[in-house]
PDB file of N, CA and C in Angstrom:
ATOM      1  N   UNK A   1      18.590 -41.549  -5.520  1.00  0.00           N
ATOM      2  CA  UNK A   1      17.291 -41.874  -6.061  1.00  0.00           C
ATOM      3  C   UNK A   1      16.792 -40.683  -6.865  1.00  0.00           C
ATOM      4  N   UNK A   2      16.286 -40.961  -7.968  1.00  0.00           N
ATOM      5  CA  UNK A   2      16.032 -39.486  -9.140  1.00  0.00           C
ATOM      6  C   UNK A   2      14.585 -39.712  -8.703  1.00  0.00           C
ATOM      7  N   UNK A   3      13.626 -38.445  -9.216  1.00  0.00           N
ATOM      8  CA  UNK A   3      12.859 -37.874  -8.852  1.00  0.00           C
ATOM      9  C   UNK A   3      12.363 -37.659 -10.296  1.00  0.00           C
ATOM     10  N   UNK A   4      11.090 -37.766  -9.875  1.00  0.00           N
ATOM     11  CA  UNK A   4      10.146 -37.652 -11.258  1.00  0.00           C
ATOM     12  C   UNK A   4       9.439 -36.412 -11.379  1.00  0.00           C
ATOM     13  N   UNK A   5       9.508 -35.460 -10.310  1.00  0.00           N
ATOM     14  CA  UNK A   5       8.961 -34.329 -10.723  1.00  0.00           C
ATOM     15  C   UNK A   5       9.964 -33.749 -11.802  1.00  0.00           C
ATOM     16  N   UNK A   6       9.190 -32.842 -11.888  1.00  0.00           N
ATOM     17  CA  UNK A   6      10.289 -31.533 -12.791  1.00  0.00           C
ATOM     18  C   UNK A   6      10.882 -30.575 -11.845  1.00  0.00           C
ATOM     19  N   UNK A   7      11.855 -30.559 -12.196  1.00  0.00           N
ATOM     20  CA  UNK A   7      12.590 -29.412 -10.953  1.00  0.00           C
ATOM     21  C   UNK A   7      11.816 -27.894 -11.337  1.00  0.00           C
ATOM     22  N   UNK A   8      11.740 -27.893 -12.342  1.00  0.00           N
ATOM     23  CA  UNK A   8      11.118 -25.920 -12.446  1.00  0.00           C
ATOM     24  C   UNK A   8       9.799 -25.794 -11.673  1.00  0.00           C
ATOM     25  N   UNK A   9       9.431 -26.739 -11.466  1.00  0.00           N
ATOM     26  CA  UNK A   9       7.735 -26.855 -11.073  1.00  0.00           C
ATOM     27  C   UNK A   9       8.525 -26.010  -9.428  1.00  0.00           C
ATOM     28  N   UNK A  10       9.283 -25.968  -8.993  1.00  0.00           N
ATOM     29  CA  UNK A  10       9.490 -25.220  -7.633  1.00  0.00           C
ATOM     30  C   UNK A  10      10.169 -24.141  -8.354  1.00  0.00           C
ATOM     31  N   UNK A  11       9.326 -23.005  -6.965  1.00  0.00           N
ATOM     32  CA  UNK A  11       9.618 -21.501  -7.042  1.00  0.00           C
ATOM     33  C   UNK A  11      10.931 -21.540  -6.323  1.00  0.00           C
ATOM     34  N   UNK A  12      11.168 -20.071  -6.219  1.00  0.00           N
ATOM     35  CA  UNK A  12      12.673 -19.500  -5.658  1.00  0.00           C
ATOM     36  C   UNK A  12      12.816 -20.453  -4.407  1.00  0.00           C
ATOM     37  N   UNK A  13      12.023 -20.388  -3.262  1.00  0.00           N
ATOM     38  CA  UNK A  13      11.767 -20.591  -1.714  1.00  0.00           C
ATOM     39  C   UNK A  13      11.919 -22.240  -1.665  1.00  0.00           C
ATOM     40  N   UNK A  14      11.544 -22.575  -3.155  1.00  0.00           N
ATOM     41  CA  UNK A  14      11.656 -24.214  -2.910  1.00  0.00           C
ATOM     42  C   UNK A  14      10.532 -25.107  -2.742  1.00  0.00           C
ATOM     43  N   UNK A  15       9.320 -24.180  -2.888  1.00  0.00           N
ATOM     44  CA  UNK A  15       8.100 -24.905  -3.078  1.00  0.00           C
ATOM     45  C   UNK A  15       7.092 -25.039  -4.374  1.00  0.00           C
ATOM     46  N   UNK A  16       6.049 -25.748  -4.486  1.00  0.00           N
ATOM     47  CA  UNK A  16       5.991 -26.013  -5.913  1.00  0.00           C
ATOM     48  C   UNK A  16       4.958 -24.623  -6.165  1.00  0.00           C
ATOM     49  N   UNK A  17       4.187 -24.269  -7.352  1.00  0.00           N
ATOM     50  CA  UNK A  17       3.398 -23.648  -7.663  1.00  0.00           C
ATOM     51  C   UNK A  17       1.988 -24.089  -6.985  1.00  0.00           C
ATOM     52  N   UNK A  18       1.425 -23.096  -6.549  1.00  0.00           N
ATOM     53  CA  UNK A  18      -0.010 -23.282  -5.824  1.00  0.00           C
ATOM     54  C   UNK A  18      -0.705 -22.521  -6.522  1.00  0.00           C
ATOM     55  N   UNK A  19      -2.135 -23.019  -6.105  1.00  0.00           N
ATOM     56  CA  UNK A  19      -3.536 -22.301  -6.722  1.00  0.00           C
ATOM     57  C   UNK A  19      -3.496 -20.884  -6.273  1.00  0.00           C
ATOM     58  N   UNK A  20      -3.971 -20.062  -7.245  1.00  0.00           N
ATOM     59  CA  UNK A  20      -3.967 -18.637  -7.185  1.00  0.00           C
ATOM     60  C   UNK A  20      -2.612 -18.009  -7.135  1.00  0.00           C
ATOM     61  N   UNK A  21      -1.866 -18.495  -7.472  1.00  0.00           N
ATOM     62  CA  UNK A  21      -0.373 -18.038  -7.530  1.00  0.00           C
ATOM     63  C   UNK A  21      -0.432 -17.042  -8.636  1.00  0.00           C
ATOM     64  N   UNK A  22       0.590 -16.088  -8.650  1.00  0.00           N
ATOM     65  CA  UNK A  22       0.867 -15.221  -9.783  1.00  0.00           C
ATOM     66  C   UNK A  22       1.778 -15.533 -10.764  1.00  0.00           C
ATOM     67  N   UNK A  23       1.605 -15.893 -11.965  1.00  0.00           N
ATOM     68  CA  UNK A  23       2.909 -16.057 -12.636  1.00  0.00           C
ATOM     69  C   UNK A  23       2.571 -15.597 -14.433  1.00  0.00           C
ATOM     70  N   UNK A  24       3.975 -15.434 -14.572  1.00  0.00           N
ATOM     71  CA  UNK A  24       3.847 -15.265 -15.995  1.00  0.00           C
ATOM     72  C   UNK A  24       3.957 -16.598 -17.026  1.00  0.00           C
ATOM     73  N   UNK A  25       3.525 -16.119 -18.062  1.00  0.00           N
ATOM     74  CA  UNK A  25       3.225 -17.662 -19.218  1.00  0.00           C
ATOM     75  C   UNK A  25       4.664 -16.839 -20.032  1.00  0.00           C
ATOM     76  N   UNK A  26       5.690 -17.929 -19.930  1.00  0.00           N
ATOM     77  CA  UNK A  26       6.933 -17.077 -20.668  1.00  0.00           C
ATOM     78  C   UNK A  26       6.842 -17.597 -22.186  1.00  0.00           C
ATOM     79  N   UNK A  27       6.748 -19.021 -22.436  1.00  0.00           N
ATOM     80  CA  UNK A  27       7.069 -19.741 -23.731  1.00  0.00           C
ATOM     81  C   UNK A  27       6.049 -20.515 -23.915  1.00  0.00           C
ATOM     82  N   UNK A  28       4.951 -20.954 -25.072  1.00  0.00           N
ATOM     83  CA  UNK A  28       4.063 -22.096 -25.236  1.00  0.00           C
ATOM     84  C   UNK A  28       5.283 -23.163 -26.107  1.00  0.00           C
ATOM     85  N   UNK A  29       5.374 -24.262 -25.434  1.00  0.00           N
ATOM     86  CA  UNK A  29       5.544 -25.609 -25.697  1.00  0.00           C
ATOM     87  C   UNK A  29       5.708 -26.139 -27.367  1.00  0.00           C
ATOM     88  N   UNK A  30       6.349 -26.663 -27.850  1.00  0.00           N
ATOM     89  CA  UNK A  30       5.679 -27.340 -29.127  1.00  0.00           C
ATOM     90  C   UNK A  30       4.741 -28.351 -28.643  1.00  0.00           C
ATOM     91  N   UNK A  31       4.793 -29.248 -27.442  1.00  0.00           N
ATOM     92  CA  UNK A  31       3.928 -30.568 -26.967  1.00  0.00           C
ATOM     93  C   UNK A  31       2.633 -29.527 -26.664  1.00  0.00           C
ATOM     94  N   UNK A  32       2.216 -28.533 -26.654  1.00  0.00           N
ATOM     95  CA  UNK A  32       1.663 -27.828 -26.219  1.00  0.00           C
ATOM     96  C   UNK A  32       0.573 -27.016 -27.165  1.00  0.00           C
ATOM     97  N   UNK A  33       1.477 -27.096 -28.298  1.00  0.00           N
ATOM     98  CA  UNK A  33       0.401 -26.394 -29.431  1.00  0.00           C
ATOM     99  C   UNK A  33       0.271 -27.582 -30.310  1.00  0.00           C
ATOM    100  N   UNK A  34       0.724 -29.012 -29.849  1.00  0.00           N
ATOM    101  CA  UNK A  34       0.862 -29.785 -31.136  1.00  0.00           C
ATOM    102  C   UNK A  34      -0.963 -30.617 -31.141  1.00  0.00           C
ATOM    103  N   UNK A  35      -1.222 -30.439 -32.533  1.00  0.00           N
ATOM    104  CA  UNK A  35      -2.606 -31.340 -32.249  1.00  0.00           C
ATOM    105  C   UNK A  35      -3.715 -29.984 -32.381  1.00  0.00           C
ATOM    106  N   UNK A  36      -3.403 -29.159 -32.153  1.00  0.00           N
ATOM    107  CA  UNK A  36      -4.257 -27.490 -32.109  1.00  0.00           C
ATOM    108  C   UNK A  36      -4.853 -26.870 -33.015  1.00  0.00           C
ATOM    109  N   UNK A  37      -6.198 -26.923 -33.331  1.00  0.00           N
ATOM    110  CA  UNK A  37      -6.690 -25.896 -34.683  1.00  0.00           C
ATOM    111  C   UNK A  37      -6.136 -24.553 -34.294  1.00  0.00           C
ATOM    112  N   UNK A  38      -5.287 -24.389 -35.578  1.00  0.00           N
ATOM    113  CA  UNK A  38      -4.889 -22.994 -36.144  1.00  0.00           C
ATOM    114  C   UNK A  38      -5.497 -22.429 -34.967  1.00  0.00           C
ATOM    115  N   UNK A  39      -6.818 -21.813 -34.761  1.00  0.00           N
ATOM    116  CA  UNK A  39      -7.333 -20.874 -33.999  1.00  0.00           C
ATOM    117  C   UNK A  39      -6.996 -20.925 -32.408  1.00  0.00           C
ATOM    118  N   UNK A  40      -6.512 -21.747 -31.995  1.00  0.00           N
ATOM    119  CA  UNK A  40      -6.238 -21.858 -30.713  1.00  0.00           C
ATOM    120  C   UNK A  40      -4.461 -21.930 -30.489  1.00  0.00           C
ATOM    121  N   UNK A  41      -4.154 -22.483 -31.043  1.00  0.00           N
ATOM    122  CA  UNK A  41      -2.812 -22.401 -31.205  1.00  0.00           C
ATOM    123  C   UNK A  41      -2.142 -20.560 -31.171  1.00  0.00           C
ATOM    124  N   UNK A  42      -3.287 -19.493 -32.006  1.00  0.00           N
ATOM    125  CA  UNK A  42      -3.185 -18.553 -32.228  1.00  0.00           C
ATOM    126  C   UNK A  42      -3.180 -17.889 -30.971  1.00  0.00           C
ATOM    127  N   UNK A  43      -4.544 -18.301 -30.203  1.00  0.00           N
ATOM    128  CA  UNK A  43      -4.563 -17.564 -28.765  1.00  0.00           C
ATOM    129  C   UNK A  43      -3.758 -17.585 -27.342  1.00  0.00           C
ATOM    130  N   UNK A  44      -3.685 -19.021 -27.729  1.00  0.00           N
ATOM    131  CA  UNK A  44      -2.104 -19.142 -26.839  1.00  0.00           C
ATOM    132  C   UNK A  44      -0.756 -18.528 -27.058  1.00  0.00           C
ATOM    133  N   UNK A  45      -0.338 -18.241 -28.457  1.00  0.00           N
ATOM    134  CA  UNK A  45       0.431 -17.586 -28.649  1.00  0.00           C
ATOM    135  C   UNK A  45       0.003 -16.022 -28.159  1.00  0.00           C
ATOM    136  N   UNK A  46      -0.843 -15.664 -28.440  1.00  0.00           N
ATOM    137  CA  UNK A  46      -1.277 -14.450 -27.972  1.00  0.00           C
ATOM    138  C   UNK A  46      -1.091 -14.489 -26.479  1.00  0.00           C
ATOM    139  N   UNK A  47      -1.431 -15.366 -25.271  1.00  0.00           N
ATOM    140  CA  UNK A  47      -1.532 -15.343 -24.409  1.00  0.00           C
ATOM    141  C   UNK A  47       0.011 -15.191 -23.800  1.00  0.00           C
ATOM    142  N   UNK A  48       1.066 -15.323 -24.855  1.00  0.00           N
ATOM    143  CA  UNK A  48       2.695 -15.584 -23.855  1.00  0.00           C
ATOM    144  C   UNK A  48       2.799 -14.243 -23.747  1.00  0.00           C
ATOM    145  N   UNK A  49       3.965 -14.321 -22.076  1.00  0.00           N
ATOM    146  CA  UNK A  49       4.102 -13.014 -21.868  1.00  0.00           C
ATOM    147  C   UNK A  49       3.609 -11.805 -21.314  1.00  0.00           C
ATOM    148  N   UNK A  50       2.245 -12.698 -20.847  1.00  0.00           N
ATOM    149  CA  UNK A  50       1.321 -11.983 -19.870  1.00  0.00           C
ATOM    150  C   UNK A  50       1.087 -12.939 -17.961  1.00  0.00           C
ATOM    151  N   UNK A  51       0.717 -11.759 -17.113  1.00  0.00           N
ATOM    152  CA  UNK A  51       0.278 -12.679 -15.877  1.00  0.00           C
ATOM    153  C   UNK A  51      -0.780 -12.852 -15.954  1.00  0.00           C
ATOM    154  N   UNK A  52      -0.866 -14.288 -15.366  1.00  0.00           N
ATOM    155  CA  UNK A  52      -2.138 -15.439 -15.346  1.00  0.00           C
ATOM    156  C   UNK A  52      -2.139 -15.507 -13.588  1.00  0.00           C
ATOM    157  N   UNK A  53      -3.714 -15.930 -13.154  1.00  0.00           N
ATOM    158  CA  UNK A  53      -3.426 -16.687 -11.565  1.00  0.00           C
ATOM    159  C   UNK A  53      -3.672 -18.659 -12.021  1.00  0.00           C
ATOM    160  N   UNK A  54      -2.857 -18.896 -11.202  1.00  0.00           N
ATOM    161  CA  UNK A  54      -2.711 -20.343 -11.219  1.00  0.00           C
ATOM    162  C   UNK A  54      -4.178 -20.859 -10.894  1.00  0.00           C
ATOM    163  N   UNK A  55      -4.899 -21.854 -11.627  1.00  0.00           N
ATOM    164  CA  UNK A  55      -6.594 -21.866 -11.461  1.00  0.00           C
ATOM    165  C   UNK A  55      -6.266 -23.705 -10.713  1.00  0.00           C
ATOM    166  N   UNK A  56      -4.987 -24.447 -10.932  1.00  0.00           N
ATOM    167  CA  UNK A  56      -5.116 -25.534 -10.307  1.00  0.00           C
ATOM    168  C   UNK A  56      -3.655 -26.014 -10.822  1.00  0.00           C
ATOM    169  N   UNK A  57      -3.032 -26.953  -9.919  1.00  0.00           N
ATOM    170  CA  UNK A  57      -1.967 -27.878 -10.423  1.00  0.00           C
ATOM    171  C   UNK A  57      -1.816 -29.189  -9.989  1.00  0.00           C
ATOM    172  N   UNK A  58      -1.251 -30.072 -10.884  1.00  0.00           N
ATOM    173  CA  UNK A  58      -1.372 -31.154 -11.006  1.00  0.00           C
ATOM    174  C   UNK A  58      -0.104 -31.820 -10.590  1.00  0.00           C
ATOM    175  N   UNK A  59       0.152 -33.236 -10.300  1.00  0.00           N
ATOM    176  CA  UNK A  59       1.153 -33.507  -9.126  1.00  0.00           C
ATOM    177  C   UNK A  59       2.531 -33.797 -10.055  1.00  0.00           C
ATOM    178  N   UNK A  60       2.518 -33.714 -11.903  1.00  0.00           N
ATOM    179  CA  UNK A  60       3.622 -33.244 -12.284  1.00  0.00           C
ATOM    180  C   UNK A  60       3.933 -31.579 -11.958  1.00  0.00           C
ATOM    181  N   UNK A  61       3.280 -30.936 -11.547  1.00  0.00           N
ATOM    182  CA  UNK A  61       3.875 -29.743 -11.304  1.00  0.00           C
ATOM    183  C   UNK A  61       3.257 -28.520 -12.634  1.00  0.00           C
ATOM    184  N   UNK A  62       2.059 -29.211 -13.751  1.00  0.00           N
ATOM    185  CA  UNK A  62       2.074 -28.252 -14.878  1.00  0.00           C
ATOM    186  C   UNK A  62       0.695 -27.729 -13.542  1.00  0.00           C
ATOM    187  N   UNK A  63       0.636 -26.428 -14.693  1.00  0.00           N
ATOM    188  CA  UNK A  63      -0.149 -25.585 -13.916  1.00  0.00           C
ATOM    189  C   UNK A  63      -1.364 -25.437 -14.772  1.00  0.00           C
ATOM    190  N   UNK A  64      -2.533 -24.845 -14.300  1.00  0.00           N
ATOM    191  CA  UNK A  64      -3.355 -24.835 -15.462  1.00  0.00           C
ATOM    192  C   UNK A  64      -3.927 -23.098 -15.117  1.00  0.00           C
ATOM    193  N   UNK A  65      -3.757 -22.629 -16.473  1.00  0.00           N
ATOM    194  CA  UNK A  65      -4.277 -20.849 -16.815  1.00  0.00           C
ATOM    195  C   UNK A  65      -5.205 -20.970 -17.273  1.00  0.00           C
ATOM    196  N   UNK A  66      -6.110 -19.935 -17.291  1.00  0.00           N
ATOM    197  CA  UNK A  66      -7.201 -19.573 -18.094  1.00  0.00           C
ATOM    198  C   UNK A  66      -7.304 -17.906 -18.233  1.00  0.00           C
ATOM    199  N   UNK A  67      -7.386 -18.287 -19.407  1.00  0.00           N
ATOM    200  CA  UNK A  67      -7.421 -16.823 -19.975  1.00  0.00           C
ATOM    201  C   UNK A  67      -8.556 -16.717 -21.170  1.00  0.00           C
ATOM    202  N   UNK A  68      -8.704 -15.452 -21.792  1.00  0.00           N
ATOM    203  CA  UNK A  68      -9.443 -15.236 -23.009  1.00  0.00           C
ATOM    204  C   UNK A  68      -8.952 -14.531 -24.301  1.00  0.00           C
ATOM    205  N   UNK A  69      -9.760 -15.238 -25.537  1.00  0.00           N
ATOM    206  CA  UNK A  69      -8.890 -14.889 -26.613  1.00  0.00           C
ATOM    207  C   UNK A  69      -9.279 -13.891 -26.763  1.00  0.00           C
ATOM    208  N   UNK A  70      -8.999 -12.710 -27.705  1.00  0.00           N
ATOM    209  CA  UNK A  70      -8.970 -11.494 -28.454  1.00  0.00           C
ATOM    210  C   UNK A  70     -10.692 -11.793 -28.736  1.00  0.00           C
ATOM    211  N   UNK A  71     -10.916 -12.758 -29.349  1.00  0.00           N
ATOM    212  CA  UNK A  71     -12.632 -12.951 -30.050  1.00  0.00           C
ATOM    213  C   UNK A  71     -13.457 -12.798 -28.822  1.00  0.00           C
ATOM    214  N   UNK A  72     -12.890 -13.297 -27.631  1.00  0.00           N
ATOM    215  CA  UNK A  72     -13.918 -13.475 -26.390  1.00  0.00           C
ATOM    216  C   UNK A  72     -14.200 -15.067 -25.839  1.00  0.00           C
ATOM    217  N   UNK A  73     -13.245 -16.043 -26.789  1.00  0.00           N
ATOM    218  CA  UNK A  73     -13.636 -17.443 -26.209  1.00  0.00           C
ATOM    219  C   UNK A  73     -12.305 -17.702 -25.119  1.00  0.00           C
ATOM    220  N   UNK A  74     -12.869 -18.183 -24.457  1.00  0.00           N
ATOM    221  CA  UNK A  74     -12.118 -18.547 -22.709  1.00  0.00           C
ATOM    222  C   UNK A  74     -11.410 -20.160 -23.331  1.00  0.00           C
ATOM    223  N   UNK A  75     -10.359 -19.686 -22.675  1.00  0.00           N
ATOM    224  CA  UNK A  75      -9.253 -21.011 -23.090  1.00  0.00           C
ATOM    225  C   UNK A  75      -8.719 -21.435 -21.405  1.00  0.00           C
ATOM    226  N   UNK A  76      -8.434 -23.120 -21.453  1.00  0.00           N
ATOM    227  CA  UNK A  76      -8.135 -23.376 -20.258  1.00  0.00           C
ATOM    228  C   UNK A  76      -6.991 -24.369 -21.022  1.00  0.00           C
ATOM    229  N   UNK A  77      -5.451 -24.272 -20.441  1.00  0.00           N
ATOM    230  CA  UNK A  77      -4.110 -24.585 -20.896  1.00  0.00           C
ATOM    231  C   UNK A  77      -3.338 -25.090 -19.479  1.00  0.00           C
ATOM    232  N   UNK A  78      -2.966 -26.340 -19.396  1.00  0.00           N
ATOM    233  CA  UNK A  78      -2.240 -26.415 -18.742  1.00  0.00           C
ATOM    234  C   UNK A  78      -0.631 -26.754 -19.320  1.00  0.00           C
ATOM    235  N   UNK A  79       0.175 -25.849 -18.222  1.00  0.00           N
ATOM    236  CA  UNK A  79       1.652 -25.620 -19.155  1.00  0.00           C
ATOM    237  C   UNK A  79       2.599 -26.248 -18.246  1.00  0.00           C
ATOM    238  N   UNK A  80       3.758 -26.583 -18.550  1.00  0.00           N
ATOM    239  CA  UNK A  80       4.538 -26.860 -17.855  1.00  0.00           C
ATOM    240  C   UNK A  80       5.550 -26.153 -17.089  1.00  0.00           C
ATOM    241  N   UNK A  81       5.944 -26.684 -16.326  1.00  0.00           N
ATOM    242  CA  UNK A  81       6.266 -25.282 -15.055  1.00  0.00           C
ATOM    243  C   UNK A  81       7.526 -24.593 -15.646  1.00  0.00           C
ATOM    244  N   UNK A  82       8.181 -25.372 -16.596  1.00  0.00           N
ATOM    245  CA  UNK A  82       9.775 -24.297 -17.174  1.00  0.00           C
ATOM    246  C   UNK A  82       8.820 -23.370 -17.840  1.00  0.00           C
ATOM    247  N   UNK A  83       7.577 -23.433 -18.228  1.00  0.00           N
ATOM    248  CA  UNK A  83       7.437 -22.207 -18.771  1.00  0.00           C
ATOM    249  C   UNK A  83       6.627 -21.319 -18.159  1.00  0.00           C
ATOM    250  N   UNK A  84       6.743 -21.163 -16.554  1.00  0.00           N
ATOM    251  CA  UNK A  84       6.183 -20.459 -16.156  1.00  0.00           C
ATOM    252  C   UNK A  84       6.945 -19.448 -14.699  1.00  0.00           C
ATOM    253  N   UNK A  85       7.133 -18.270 -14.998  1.00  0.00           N
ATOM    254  CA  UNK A  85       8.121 -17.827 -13.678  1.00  0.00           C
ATOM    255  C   UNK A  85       6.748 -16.708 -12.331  1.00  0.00           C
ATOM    256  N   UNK A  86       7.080 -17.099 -11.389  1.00  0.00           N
ATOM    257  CA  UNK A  86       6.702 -16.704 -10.428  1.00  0.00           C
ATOM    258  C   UNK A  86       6.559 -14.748 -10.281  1.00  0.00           C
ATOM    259  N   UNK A  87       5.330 -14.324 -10.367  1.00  0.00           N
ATOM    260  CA  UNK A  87       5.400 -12.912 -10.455  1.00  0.00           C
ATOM    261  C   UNK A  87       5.371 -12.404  -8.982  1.00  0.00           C
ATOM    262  N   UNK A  88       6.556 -11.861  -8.125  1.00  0.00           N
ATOM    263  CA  UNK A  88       5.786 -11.542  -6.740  1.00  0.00           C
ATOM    264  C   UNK A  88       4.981 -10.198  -6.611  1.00  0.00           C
ATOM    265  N   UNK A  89       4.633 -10.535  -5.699  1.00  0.00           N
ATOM    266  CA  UNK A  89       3.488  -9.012  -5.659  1.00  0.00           C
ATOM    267  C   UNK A  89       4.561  -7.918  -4.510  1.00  0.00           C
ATOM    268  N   UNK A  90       4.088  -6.950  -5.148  1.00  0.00           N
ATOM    269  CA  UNK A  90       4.438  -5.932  -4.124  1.00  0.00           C
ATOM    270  C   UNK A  90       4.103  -5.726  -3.030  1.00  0.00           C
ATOM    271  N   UNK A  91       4.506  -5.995  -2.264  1.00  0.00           N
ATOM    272  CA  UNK A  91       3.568  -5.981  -0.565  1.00  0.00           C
ATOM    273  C   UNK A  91       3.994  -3.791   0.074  1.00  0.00           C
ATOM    274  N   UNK A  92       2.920  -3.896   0.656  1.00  0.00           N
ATOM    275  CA  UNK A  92       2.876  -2.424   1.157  1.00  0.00           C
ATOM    276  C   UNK A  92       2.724  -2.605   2.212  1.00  0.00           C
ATOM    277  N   UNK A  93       3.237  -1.613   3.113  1.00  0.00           N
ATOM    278  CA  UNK A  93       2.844  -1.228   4.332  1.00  0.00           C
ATOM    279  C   UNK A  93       1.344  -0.923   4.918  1.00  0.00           C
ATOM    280  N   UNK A  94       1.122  -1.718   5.805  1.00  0.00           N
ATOM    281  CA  UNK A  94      -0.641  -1.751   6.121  1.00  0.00           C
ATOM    282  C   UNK A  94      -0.455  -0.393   6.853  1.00  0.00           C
ATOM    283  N   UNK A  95      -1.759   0.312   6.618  1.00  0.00           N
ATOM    284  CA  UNK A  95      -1.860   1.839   6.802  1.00  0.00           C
ATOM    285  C   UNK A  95      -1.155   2.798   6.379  1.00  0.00           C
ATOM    286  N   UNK A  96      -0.464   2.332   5.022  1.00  0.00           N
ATOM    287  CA  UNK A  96       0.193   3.287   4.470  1.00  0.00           C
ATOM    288  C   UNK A  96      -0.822   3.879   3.725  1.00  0.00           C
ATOM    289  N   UNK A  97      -0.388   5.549   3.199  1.00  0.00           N
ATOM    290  CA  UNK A  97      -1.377   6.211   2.296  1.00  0.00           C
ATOM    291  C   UNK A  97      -1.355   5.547   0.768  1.00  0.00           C
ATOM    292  N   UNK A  98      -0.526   4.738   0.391  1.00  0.00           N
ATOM    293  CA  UNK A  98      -0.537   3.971  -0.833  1.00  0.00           C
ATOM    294  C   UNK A  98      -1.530   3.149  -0.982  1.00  0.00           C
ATOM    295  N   UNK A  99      -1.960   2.200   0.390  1.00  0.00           N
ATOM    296  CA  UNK A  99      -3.083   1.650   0.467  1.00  0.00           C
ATOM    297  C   UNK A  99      -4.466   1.747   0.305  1.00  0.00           C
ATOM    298  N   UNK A 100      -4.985   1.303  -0.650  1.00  0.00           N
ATOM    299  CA  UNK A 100      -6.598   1.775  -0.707  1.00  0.00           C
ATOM    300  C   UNK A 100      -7.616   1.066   0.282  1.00  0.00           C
ATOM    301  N   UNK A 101      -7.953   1.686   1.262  1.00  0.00           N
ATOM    302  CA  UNK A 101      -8.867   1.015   1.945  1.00  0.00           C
ATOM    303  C   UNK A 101     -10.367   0.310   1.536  1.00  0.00           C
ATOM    304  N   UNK A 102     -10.503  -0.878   2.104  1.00  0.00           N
ATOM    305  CA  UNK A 102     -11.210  -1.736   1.840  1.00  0.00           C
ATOM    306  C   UNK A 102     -12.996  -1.285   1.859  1.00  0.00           C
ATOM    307  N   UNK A 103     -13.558  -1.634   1.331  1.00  0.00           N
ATOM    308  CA  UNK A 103     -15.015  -0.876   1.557  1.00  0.00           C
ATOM    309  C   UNK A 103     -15.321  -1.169   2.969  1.00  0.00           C
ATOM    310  N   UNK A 104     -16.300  -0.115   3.518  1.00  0.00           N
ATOM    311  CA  UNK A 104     -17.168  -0.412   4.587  1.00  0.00           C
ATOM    312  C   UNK A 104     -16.646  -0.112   5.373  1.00  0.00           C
ATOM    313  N   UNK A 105     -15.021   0.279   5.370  1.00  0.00           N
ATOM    314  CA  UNK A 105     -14.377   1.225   6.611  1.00  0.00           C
ATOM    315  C   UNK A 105     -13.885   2.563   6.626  1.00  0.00           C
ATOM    316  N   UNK A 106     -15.057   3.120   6.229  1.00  0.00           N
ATOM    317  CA  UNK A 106     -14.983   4.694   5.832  1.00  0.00           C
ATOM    318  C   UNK A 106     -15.025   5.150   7.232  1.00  0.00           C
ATOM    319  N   UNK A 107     -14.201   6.316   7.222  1.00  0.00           N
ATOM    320  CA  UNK A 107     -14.091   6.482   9.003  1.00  0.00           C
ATOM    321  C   UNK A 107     -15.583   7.673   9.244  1.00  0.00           C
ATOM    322  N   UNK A 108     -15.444   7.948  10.574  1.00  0.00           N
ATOM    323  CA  UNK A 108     -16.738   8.563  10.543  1.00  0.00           C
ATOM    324  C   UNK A 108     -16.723  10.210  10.469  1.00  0.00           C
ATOM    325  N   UNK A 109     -17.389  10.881  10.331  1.00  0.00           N
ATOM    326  CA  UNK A 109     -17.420  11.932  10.486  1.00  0.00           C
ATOM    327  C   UNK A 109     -17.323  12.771  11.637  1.00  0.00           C
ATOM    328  N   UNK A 110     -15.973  13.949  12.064  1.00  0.00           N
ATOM    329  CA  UNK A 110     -16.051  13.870  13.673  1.00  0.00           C
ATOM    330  C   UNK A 110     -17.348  15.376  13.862  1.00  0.00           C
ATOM    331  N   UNK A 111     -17.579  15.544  14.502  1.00  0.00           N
ATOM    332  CA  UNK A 111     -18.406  17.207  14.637  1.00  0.00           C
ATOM    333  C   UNK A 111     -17.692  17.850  14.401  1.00  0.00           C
ATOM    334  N   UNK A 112     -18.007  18.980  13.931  1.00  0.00           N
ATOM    335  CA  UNK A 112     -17.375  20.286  14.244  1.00  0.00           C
ATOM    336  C   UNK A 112     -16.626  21.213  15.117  1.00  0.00           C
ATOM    337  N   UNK A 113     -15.509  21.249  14.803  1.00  0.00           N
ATOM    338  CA  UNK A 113     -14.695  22.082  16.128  1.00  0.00           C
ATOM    339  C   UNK A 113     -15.546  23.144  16.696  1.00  0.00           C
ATOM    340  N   UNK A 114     -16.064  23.455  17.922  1.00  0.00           N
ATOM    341  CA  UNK A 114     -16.197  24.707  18.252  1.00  0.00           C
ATOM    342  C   UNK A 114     -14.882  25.324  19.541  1.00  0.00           C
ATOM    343  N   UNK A 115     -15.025  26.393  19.845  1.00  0.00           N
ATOM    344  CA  UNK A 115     -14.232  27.252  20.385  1.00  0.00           C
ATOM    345  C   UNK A 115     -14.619  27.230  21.765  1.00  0.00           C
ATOM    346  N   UNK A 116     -13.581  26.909  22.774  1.00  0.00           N
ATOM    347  CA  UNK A 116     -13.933  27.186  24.056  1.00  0.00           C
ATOM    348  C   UNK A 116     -14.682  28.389  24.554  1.00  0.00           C
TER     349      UNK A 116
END
């Protein structure tokens, strides 16, 4: 039985793209810029090649970005998942000194050593 999703719409692990996901915008579409005033067509091109967070996806599997153009107008694109690859994040060691601690847990101040 064939399957109507798109196979790229799944990451490495085998699951599809989720909201707030990290990924990069690799290629804009011709179905994608077709129909597009010049000016937008422009910003999407501008936009390949950068990481986006996934703002929602839809049950073909395209994802939808939002980003902003060079001028300052906010564009919302939904792409299809071959053109989008999974960015993972670097995970760190909790309490490592690499870690920047979170506000509001500044440790306290101890007294002053004195001398027996």
């Amino acid at each position: 039985m064939a399957t109507s999703r798109a196979q790229g719409a799944l990451k490495a692990n085998g699951r599809k793209f989720r909201r707030w996901d990290r990924v990069r915008f690799l290629k804009a579409s011709a179905g994608l810029l077709r129909g597009l005033p010049r000016s937008d067509q422009q910003a999407i091109l501008g936009a390949v090649g950068r990481v986006y967070r996934v703002r929602g996806v839809r049950a073909t599997g395209h994802a939808e970005l939002e980003f902003f153009a060079p001028d300052g107008t906010m564009h919302f694109v939904w792409v299809e998942p071959e053109s989008l690859r999974l960015v993972r994040s670097v995970k760190r060691a909790a309490g490592s000194h690499l870690t920047p601690r979170s506000r509001g847990t500044r440790r306290k101040r101890r007294a002053p050593h004195r001398g027996r």
